[in-house]
C-alpha atoms as a PDB file:
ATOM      1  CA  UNK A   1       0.000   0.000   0.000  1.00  0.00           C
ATOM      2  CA  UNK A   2       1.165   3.323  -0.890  1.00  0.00           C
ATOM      3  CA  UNK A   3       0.576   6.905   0.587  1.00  0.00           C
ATOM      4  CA  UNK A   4       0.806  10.249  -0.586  1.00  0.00           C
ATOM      5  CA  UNK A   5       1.074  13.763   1.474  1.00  0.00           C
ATOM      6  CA  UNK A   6      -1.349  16.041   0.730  1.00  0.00           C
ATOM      7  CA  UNK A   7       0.763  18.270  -1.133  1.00  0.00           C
ATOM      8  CA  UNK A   8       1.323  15.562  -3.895  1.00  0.00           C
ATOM      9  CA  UNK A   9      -2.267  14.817  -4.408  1.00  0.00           C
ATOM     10  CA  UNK A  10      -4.734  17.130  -2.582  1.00  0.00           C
ATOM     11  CA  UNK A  11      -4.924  20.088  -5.254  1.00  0.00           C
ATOM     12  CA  UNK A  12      -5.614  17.266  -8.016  1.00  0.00           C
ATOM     13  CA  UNK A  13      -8.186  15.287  -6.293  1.00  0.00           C
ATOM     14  CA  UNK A  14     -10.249  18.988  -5.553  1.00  0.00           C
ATOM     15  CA  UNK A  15      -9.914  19.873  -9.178  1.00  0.00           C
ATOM     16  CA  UNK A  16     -11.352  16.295  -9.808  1.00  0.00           C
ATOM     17  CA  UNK A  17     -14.039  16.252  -7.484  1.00  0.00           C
ATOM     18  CA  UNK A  18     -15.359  20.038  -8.705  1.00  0.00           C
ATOM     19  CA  UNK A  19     -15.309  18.367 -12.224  1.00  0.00           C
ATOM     20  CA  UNK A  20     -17.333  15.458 -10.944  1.00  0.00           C
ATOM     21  CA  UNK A  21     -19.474  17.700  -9.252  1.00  0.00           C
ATOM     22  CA  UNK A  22     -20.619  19.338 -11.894  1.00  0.00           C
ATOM     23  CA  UNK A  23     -21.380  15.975 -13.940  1.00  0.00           C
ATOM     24  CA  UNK A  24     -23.261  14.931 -10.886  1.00  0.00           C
ATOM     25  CA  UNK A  25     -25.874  17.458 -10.269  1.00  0.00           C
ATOM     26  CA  UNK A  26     -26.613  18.560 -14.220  1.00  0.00           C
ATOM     27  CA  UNK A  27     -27.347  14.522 -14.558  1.00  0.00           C
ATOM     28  CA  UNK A  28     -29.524  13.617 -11.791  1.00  0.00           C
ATOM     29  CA  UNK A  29     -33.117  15.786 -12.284  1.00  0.00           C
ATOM     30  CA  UNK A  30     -33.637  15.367  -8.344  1.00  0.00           C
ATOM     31  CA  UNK A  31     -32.276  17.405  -5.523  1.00  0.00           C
ATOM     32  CA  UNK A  32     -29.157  15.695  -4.759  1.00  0.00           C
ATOM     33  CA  UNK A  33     -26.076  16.626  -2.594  1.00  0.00           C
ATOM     34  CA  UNK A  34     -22.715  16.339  -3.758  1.00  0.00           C
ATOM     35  CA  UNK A  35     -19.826  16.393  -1.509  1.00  0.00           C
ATOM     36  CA  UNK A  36     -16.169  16.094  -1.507  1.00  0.00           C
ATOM     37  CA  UNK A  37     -15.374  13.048   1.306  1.00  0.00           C
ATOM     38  CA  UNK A  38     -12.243  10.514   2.172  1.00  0.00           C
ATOM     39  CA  UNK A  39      -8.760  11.641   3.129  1.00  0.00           C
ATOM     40  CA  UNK A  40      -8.573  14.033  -0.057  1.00  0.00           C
ATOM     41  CA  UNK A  41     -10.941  16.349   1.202  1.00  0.00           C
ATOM     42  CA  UNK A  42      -9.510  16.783   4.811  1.00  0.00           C
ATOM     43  CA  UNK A  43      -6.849  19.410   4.931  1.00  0.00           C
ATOM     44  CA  UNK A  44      -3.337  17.516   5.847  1.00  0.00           C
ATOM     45  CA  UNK A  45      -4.732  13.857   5.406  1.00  0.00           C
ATOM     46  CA  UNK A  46      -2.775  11.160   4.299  1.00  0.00           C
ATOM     47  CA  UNK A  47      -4.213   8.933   1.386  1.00  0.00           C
ATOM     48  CA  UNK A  48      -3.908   6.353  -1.586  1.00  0.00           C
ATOM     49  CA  UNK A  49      -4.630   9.531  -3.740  1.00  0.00           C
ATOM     50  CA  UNK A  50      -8.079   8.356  -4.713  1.00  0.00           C
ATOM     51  CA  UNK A  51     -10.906  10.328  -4.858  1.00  0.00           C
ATOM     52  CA  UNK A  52     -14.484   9.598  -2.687  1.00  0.00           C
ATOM     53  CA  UNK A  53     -17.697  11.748  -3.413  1.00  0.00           C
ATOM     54  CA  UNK A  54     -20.393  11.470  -1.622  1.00  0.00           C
ATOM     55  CA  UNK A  55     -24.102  11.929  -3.499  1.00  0.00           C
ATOM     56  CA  UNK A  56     -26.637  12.010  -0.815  1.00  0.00           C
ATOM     57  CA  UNK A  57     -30.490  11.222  -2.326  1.00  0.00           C
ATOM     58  CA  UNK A  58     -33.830  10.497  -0.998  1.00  0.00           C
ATOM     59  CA  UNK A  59     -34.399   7.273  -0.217  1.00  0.00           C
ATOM     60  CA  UNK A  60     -37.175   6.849  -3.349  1.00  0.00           C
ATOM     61  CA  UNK A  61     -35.208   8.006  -5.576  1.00  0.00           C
ATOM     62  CA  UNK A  62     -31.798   5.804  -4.531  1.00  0.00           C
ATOM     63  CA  UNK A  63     -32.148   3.032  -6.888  1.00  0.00           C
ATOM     64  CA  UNK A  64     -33.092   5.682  -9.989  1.00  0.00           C
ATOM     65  CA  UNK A  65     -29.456   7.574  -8.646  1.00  0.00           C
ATOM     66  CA  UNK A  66     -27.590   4.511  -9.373  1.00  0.00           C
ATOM     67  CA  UNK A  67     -28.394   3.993 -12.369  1.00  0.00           C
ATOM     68  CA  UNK A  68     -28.214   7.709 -13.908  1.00  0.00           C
ATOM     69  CA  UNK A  69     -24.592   7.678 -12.052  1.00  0.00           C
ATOM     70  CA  UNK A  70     -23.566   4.083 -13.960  1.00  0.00           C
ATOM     71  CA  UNK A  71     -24.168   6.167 -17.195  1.00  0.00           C
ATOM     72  CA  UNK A  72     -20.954   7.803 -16.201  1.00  0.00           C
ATOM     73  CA  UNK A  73     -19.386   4.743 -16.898  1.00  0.00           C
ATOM     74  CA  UNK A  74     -19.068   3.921 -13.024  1.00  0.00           C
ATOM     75  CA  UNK A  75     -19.983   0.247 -11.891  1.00  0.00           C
ATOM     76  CA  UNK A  76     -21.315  -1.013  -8.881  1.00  0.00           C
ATOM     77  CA  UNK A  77     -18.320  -2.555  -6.193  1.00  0.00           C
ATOM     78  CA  UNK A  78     -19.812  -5.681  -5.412  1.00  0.00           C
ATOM     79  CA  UNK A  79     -17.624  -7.031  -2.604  1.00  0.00           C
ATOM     80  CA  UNK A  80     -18.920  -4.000  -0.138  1.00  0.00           C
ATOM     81  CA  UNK A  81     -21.677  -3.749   2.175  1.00  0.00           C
ATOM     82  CA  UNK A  82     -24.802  -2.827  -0.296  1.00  0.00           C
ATOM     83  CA  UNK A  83     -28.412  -1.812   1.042  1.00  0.00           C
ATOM     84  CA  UNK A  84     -31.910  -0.041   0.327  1.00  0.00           C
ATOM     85  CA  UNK A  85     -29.887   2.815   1.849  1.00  0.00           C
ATOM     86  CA  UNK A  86     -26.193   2.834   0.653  1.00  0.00           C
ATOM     87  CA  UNK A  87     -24.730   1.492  -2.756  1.00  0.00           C
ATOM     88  CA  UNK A  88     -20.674   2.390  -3.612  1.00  0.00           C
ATOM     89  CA  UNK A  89     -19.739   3.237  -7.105  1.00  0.00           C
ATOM     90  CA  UNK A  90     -16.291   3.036  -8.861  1.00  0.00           C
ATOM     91  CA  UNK A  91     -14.961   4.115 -11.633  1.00  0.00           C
ATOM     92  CA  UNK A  92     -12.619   1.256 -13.760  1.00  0.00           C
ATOM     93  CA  UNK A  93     -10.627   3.950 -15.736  1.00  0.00           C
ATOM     94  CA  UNK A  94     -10.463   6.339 -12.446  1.00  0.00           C
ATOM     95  CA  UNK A  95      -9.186   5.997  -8.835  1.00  0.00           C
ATOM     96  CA  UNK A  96     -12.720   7.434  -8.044  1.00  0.00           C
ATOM     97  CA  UNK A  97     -15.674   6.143  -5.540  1.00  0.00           C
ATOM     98  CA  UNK A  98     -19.643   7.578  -5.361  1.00  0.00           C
ATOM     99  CA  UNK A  99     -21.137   6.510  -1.927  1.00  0.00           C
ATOM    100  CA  UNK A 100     -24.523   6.695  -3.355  1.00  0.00           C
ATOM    101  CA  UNK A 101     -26.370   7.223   0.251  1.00  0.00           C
ATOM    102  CA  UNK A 102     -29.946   7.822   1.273  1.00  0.00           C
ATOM    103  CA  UNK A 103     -30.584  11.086   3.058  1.00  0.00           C
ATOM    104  CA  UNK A 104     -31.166  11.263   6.828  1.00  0.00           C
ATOM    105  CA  UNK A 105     -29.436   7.317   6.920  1.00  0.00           C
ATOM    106  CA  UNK A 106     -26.931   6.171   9.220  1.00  0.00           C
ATOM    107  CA  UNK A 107     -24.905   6.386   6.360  1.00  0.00           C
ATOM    108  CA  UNK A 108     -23.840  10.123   6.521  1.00  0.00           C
ATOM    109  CA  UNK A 109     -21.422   8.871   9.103  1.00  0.00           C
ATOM    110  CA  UNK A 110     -19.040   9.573   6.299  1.00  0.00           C
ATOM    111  CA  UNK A 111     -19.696  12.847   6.449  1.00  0.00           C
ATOM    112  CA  UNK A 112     -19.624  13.252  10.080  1.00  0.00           C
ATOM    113  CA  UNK A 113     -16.562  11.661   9.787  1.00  0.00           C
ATOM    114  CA  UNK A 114     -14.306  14.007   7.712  1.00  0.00           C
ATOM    115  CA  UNK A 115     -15.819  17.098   9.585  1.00  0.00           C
ATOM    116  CA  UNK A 116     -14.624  15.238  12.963  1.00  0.00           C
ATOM    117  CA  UNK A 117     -10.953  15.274  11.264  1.00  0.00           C
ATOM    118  CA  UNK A 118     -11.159  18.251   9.377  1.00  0.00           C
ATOM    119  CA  UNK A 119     -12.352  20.387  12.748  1.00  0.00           C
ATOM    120  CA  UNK A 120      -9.110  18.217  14.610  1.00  0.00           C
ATOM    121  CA  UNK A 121      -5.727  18.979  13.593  1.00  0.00           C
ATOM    122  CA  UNK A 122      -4.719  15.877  16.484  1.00  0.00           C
ATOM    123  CA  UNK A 123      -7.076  13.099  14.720  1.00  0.00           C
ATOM    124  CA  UNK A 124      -5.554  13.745  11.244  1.00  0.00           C
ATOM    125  CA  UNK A 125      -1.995  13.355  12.459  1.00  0.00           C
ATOM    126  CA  UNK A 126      -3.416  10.062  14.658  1.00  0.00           C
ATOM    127  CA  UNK A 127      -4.608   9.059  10.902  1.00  0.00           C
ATOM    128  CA  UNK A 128      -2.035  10.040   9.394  1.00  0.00           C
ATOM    129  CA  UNK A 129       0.183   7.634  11.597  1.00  0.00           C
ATOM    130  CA  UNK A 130      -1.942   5.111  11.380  1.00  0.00           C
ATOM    131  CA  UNK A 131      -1.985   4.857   7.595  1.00  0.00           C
ATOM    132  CA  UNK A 132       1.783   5.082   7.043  1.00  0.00           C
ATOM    133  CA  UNK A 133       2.140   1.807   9.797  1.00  0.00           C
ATOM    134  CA  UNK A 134       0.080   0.251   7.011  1.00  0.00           C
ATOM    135  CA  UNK A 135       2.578   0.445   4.635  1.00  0.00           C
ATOM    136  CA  UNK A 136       3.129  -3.054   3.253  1.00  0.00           C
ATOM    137  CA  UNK A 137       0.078  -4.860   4.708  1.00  0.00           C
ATOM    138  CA  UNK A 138      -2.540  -5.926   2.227  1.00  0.00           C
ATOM    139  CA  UNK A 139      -5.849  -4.038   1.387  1.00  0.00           C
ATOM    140  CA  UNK A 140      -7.688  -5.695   3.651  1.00  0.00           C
ATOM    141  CA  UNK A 141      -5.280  -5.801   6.582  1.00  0.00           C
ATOM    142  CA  UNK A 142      -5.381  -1.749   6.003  1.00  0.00           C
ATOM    143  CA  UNK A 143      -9.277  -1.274   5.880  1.00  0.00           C
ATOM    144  CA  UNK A 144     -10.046  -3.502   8.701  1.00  0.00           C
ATOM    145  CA  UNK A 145      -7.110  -1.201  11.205  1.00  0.00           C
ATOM    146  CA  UNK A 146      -8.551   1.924   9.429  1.00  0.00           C
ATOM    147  CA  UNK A 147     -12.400   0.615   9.765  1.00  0.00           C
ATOM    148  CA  UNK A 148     -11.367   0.407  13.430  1.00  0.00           C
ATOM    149  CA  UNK A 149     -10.120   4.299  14.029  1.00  0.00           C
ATOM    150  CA  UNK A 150     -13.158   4.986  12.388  1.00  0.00           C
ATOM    151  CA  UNK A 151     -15.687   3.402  14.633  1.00  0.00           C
ATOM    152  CA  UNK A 152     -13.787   4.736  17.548  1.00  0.00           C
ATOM    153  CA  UNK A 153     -13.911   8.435  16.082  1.00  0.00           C
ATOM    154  CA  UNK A 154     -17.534   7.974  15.133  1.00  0.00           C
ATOM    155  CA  UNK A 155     -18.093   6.716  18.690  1.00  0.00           C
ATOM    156  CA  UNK A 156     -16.036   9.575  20.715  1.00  0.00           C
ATOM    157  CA  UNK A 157     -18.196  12.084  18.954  1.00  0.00           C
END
């Protein structure tokens, strides 16, 4: 596993998720919120240099969301948690993710959970250390220590 600093990858990933943005909200017809989420958009984070966007929908309208967003040319991740309320997107061409959640679900935790780090100059550098002692452990060794900080941040608050 490689990491970047935020000054090799940050200014990209912004310029990225604005131009995502935009593709976002003129596609889907229903009010829809678009947001910048994952290490890129938290000021001094640590990260793969991927990009995550959060699209936060109504619950009816979820399913319809999906779709629209697979005309992108993203695909459905099929070996993550998928529900009525939460679906992830990836691109195949770009090291980009859609969390494609249901407003008012538990699943704006990943919201909550970049404006815990972004508002906590201590919890980024705790991140920050705990991503580069995953350096050489395999993707799943990494999500299930970085799954862990995240409960315990999600719980604290």
């Amino acid at each position: 596993m490689k990491f970047f600093y935020p000054e090799q990858y940050q200014t990209k990933c912004i310029q990225r998720f604005l131009h995502f943005r935009e593709k976002i909200l003129n596609l889907l017809p229903f009010s829809s919120r678009v947001e910048h989420i994952g290490a890129s958009s938290i000021p001094g984070a640590i990260s793969k240099g991927d990009l995550d966007i959060f699209v936060g929908v109504e619950p009816s309208v979820i399913e319809n969301a999906i779709i629209m967003l697979q005309s992108l040319g993203f695909e459905e991740k099929l070996d993550t948690l998928r529900t009525s309320e939460l679906c992830m997107l990836e691109s195949p061409f770009e090291n980009v993710a859609i969390q494609v959640v249901a407003n008012g679900s538990k699943f704006e935790f990943f919201l909550t959970f970049r404006d815990l780090l972004s508002s906590s100059p201590q919890l980024v550098e705790e991140y920050n250390n705990l991503k580069m002692s995953c350096v050489g452990l395999t993707h799943s060794e990494y999500r299930e220590k970085k799954s862990a900080f995240v409960e315990r941040v999600l719980a604290q608050a």
